[in-house]
PDB file of N, CA and C in Angstrom:
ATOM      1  N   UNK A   1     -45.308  62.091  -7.698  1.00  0.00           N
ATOM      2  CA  UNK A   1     -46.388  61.129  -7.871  1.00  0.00           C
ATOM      3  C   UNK A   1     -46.140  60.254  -9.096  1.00  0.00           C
ATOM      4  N   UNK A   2     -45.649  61.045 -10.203  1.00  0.00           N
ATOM      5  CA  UNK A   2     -45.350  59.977 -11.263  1.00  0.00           C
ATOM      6  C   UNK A   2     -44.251  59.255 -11.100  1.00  0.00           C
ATOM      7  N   UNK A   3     -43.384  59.372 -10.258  1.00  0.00           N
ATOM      8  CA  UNK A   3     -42.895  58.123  -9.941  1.00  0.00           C
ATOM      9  C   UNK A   3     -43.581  57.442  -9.168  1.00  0.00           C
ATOM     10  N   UNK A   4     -44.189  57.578  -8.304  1.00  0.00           N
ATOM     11  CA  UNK A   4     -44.871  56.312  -7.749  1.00  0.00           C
ATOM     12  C   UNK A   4     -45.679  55.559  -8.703  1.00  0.00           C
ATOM     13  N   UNK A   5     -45.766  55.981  -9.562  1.00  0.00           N
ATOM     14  CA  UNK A   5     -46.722  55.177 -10.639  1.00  0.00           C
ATOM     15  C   UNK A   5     -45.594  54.565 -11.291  1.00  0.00           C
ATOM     16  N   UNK A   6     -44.531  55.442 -12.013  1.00  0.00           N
ATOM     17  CA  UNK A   6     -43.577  54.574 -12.511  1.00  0.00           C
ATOM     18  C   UNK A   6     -43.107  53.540 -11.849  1.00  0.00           C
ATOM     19  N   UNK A   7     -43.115  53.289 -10.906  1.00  0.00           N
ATOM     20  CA  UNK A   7     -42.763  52.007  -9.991  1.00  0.00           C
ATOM     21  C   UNK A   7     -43.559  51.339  -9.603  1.00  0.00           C
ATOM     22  N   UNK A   8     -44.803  51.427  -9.710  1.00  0.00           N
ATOM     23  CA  UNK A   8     -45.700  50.323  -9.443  1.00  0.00           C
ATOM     24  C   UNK A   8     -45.841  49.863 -11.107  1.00  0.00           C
ATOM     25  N   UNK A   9     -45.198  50.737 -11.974  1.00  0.00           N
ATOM     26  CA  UNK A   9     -45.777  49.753 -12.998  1.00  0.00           C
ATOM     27  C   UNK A   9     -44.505  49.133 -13.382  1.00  0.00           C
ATOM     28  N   UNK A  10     -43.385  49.001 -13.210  1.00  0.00           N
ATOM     29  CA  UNK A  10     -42.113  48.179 -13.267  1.00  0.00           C
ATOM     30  C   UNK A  10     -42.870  46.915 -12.306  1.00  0.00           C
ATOM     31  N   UNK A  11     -43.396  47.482 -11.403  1.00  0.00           N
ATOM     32  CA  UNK A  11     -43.488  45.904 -10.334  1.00  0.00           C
ATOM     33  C   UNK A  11     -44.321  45.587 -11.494  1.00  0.00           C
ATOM     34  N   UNK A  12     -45.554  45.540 -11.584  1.00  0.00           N
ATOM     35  CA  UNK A  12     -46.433  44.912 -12.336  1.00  0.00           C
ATOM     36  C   UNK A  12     -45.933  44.588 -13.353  1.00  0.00           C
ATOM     37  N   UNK A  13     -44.930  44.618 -13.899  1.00  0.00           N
ATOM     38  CA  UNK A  13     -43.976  43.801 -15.476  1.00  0.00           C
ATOM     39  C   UNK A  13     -43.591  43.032 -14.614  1.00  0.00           C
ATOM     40  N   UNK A  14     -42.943  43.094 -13.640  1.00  0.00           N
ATOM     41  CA  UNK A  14     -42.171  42.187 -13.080  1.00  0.00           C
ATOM     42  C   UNK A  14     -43.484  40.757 -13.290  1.00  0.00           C
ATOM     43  N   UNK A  15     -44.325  41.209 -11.701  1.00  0.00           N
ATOM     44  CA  UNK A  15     -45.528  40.169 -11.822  1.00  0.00           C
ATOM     45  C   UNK A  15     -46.061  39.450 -13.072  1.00  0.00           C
ATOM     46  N   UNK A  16     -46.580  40.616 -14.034  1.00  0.00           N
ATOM     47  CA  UNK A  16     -46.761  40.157 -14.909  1.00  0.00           C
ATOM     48  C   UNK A  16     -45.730  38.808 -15.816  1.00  0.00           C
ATOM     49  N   UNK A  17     -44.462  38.886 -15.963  1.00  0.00           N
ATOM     50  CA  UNK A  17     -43.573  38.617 -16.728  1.00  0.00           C
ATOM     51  C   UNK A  17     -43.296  37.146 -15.986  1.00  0.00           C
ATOM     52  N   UNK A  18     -43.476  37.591 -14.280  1.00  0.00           N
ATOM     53  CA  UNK A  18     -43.213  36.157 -13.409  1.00  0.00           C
ATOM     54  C   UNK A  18     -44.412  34.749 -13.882  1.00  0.00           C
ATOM     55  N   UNK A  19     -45.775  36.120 -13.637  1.00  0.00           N
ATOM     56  CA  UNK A  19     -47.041  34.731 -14.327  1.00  0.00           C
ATOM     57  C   UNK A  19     -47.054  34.515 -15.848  1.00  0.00           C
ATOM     58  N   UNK A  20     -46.194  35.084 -16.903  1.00  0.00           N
ATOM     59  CA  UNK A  20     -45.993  34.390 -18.318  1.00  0.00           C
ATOM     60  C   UNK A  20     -44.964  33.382 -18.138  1.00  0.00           C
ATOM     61  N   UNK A  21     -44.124  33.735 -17.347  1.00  0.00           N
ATOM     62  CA  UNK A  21     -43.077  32.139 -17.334  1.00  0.00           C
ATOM     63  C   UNK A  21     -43.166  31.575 -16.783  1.00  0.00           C
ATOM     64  N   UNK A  22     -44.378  30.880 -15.768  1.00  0.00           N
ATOM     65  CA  UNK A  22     -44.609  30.096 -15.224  1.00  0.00           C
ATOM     66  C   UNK A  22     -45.900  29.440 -16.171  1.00  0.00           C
ATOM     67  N   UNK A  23     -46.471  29.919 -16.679  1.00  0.00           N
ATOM     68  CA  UNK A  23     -47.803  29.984 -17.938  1.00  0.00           C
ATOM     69  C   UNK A  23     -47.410  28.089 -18.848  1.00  0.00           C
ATOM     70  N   UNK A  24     -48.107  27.302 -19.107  1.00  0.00           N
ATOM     71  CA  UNK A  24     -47.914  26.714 -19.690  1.00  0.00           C
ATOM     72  C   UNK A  24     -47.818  27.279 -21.184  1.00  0.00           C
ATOM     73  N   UNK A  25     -47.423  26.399 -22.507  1.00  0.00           N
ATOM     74  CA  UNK A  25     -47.203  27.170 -23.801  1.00  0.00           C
ATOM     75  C   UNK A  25     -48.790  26.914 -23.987  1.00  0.00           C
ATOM     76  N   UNK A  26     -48.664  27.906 -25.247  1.00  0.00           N
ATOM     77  CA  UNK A  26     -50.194  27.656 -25.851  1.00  0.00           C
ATOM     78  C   UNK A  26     -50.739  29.108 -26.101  1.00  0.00           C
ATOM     79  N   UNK A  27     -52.388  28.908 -26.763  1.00  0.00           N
ATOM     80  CA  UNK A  27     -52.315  30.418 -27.401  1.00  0.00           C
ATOM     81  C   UNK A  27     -52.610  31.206 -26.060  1.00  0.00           C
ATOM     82  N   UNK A  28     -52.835  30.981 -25.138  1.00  0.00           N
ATOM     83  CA  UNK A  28     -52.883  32.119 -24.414  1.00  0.00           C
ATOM     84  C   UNK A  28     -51.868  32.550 -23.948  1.00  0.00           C
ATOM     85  N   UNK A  29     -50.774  31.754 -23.750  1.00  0.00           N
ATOM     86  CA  UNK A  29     -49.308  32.376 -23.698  1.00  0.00           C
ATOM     87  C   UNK A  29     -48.988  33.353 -24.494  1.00  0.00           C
ATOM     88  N   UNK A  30     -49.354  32.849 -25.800  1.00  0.00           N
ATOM     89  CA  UNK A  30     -48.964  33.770 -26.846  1.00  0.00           C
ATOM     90  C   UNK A  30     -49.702  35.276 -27.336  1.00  0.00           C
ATOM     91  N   UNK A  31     -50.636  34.720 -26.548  1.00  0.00           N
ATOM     92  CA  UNK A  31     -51.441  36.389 -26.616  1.00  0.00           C
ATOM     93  C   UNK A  31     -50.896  36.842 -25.445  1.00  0.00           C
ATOM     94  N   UNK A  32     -50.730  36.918 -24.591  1.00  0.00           N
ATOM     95  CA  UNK A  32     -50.738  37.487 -23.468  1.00  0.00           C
ATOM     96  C   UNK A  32     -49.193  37.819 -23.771  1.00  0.00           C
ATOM     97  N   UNK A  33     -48.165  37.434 -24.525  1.00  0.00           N
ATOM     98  CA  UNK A  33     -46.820  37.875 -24.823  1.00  0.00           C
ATOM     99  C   UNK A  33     -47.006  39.167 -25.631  1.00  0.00           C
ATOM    100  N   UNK A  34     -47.857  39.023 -26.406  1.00  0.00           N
ATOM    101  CA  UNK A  34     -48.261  40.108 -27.769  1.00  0.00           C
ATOM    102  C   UNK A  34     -48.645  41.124 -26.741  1.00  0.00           C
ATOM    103  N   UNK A  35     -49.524  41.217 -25.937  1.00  0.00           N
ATOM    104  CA  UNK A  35     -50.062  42.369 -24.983  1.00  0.00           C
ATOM    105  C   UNK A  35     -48.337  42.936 -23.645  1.00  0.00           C
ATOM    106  N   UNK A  36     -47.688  41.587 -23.174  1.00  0.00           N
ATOM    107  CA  UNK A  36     -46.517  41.962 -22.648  1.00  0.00           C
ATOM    108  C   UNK A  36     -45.673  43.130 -23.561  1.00  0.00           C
ATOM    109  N   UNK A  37     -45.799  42.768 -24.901  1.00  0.00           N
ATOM    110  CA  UNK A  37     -44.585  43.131 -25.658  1.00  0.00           C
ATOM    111  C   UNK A  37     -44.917  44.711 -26.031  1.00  0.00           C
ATOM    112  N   UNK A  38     -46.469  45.018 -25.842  1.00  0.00           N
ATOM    113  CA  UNK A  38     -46.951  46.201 -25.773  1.00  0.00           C
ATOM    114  C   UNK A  38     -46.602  46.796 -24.439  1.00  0.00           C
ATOM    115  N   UNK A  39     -46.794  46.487 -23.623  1.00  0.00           N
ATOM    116  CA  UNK A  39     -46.632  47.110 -22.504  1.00  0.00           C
ATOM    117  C   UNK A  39     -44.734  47.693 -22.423  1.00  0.00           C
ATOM    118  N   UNK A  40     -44.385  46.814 -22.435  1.00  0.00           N
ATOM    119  CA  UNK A  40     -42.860  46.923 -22.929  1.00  0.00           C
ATOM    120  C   UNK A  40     -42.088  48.521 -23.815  1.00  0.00           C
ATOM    121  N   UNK A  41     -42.857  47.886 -25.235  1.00  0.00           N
ATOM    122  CA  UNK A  41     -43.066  49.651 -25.454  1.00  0.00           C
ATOM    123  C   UNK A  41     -43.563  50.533 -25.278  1.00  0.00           C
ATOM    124  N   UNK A  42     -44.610  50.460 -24.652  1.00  0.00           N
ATOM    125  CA  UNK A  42     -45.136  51.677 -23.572  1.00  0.00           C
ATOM    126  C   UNK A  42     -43.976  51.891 -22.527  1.00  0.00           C
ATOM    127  N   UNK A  43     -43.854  51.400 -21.996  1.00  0.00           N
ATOM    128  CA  UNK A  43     -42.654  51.630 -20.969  1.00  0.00           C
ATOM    129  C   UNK A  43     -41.775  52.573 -21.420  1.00  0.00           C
ATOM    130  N   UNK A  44     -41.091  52.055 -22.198  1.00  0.00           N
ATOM    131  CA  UNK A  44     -39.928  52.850 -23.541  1.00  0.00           C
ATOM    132  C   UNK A  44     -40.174  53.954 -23.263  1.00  0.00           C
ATOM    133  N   UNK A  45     -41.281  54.027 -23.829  1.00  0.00           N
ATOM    134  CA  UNK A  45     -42.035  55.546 -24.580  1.00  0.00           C
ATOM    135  C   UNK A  45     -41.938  56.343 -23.108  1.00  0.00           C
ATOM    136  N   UNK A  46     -42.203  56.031 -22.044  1.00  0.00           N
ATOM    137  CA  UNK A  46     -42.527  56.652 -20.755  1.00  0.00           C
ATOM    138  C   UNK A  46     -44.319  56.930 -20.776  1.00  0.00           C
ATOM    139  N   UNK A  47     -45.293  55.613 -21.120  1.00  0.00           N
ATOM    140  CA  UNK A  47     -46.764  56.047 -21.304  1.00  0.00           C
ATOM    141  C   UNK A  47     -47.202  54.512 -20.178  1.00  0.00           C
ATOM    142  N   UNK A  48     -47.116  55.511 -19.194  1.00  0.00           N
ATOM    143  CA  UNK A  48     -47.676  54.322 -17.896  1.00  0.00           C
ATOM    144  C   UNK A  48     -48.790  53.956 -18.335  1.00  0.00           C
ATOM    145  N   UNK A  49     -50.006  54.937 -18.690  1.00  0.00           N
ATOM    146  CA  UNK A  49     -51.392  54.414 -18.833  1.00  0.00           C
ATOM    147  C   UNK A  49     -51.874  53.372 -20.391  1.00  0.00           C
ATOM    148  N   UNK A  50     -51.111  53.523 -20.867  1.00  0.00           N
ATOM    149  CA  UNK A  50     -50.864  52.341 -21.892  1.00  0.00           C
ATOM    150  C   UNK A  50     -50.248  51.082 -21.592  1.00  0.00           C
ATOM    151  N   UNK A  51     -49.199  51.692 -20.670  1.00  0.00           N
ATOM    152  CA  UNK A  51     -48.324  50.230 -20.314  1.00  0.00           C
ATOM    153  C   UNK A  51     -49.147  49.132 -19.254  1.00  0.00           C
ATOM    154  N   UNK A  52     -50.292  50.136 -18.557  1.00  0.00           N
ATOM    155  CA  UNK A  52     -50.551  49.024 -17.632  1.00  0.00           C
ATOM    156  C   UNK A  52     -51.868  48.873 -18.082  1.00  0.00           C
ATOM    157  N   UNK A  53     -52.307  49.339 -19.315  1.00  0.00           N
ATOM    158  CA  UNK A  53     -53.553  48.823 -20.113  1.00  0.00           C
ATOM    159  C   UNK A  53     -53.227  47.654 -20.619  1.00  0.00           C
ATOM    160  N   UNK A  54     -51.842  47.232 -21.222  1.00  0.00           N
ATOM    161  CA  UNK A  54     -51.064  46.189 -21.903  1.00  0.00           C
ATOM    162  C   UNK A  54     -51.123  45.075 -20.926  1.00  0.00           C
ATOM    163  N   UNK A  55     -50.941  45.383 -20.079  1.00  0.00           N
ATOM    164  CA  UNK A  55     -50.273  44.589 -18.859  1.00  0.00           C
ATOM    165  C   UNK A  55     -51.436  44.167 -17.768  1.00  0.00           C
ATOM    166  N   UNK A  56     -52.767  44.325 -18.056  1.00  0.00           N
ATOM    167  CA  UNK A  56     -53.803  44.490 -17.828  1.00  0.00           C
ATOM    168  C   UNK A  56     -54.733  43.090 -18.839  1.00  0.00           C
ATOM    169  N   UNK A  57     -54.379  43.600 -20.107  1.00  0.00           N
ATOM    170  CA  UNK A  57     -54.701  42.602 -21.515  1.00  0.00           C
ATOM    171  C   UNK A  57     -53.909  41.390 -21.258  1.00  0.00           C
ATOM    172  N   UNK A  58     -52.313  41.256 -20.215  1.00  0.00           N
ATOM    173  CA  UNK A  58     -51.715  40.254 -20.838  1.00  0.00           C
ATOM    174  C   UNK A  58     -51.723  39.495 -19.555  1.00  0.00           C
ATOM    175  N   UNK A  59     -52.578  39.852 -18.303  1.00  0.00           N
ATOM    176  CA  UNK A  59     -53.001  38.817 -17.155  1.00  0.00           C
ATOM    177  C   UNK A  59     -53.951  38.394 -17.545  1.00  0.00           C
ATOM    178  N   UNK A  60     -55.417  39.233 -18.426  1.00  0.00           N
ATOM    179  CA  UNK A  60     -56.376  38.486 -18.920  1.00  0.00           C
ATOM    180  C   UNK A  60     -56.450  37.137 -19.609  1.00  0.00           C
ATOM    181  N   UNK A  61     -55.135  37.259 -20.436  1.00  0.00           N
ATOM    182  CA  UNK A  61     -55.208  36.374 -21.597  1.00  0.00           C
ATOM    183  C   UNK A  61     -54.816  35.363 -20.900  1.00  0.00           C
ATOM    184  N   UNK A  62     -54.089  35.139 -19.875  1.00  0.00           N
ATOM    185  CA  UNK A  62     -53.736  34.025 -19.132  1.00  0.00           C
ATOM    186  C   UNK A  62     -54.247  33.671 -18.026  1.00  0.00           C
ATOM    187  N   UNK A  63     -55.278  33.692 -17.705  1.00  0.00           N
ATOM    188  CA  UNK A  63     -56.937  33.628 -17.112  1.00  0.00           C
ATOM    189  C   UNK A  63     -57.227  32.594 -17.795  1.00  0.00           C
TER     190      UNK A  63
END
């Protein structure tokens, strides 16, 4: 099961990472990078439920 989570949350970086580079610049780019860059090290760490709290914060910000 925790891989199935580990892999839905690689997709969701993916997604996520696809709607920051399509994102015009500006501060919500830039927040929503600060929340990417968390999620990122969550990943690292192996802490899905952080990573897709991050990743969660960094579709908001680009809303």
């Amino acid at each position: 099961m925790s891989m199935n989570l580990h892999t839905s949350t690689q997709d969701k970086m993916k997604l996520v990472k696809t709607a920051w580079d399509k994102a015009p610049a500006g501060p919500k780019k830039d927040a929503a990078l600060t929340h990417y860059q968390a999620a990122e090290t969550a990943m690292t760490a192996k802490n899905d439920p952080d990573c897709l709290k991050s990743l969660d914060a960094a579709t908001k910000a680009l809303a």
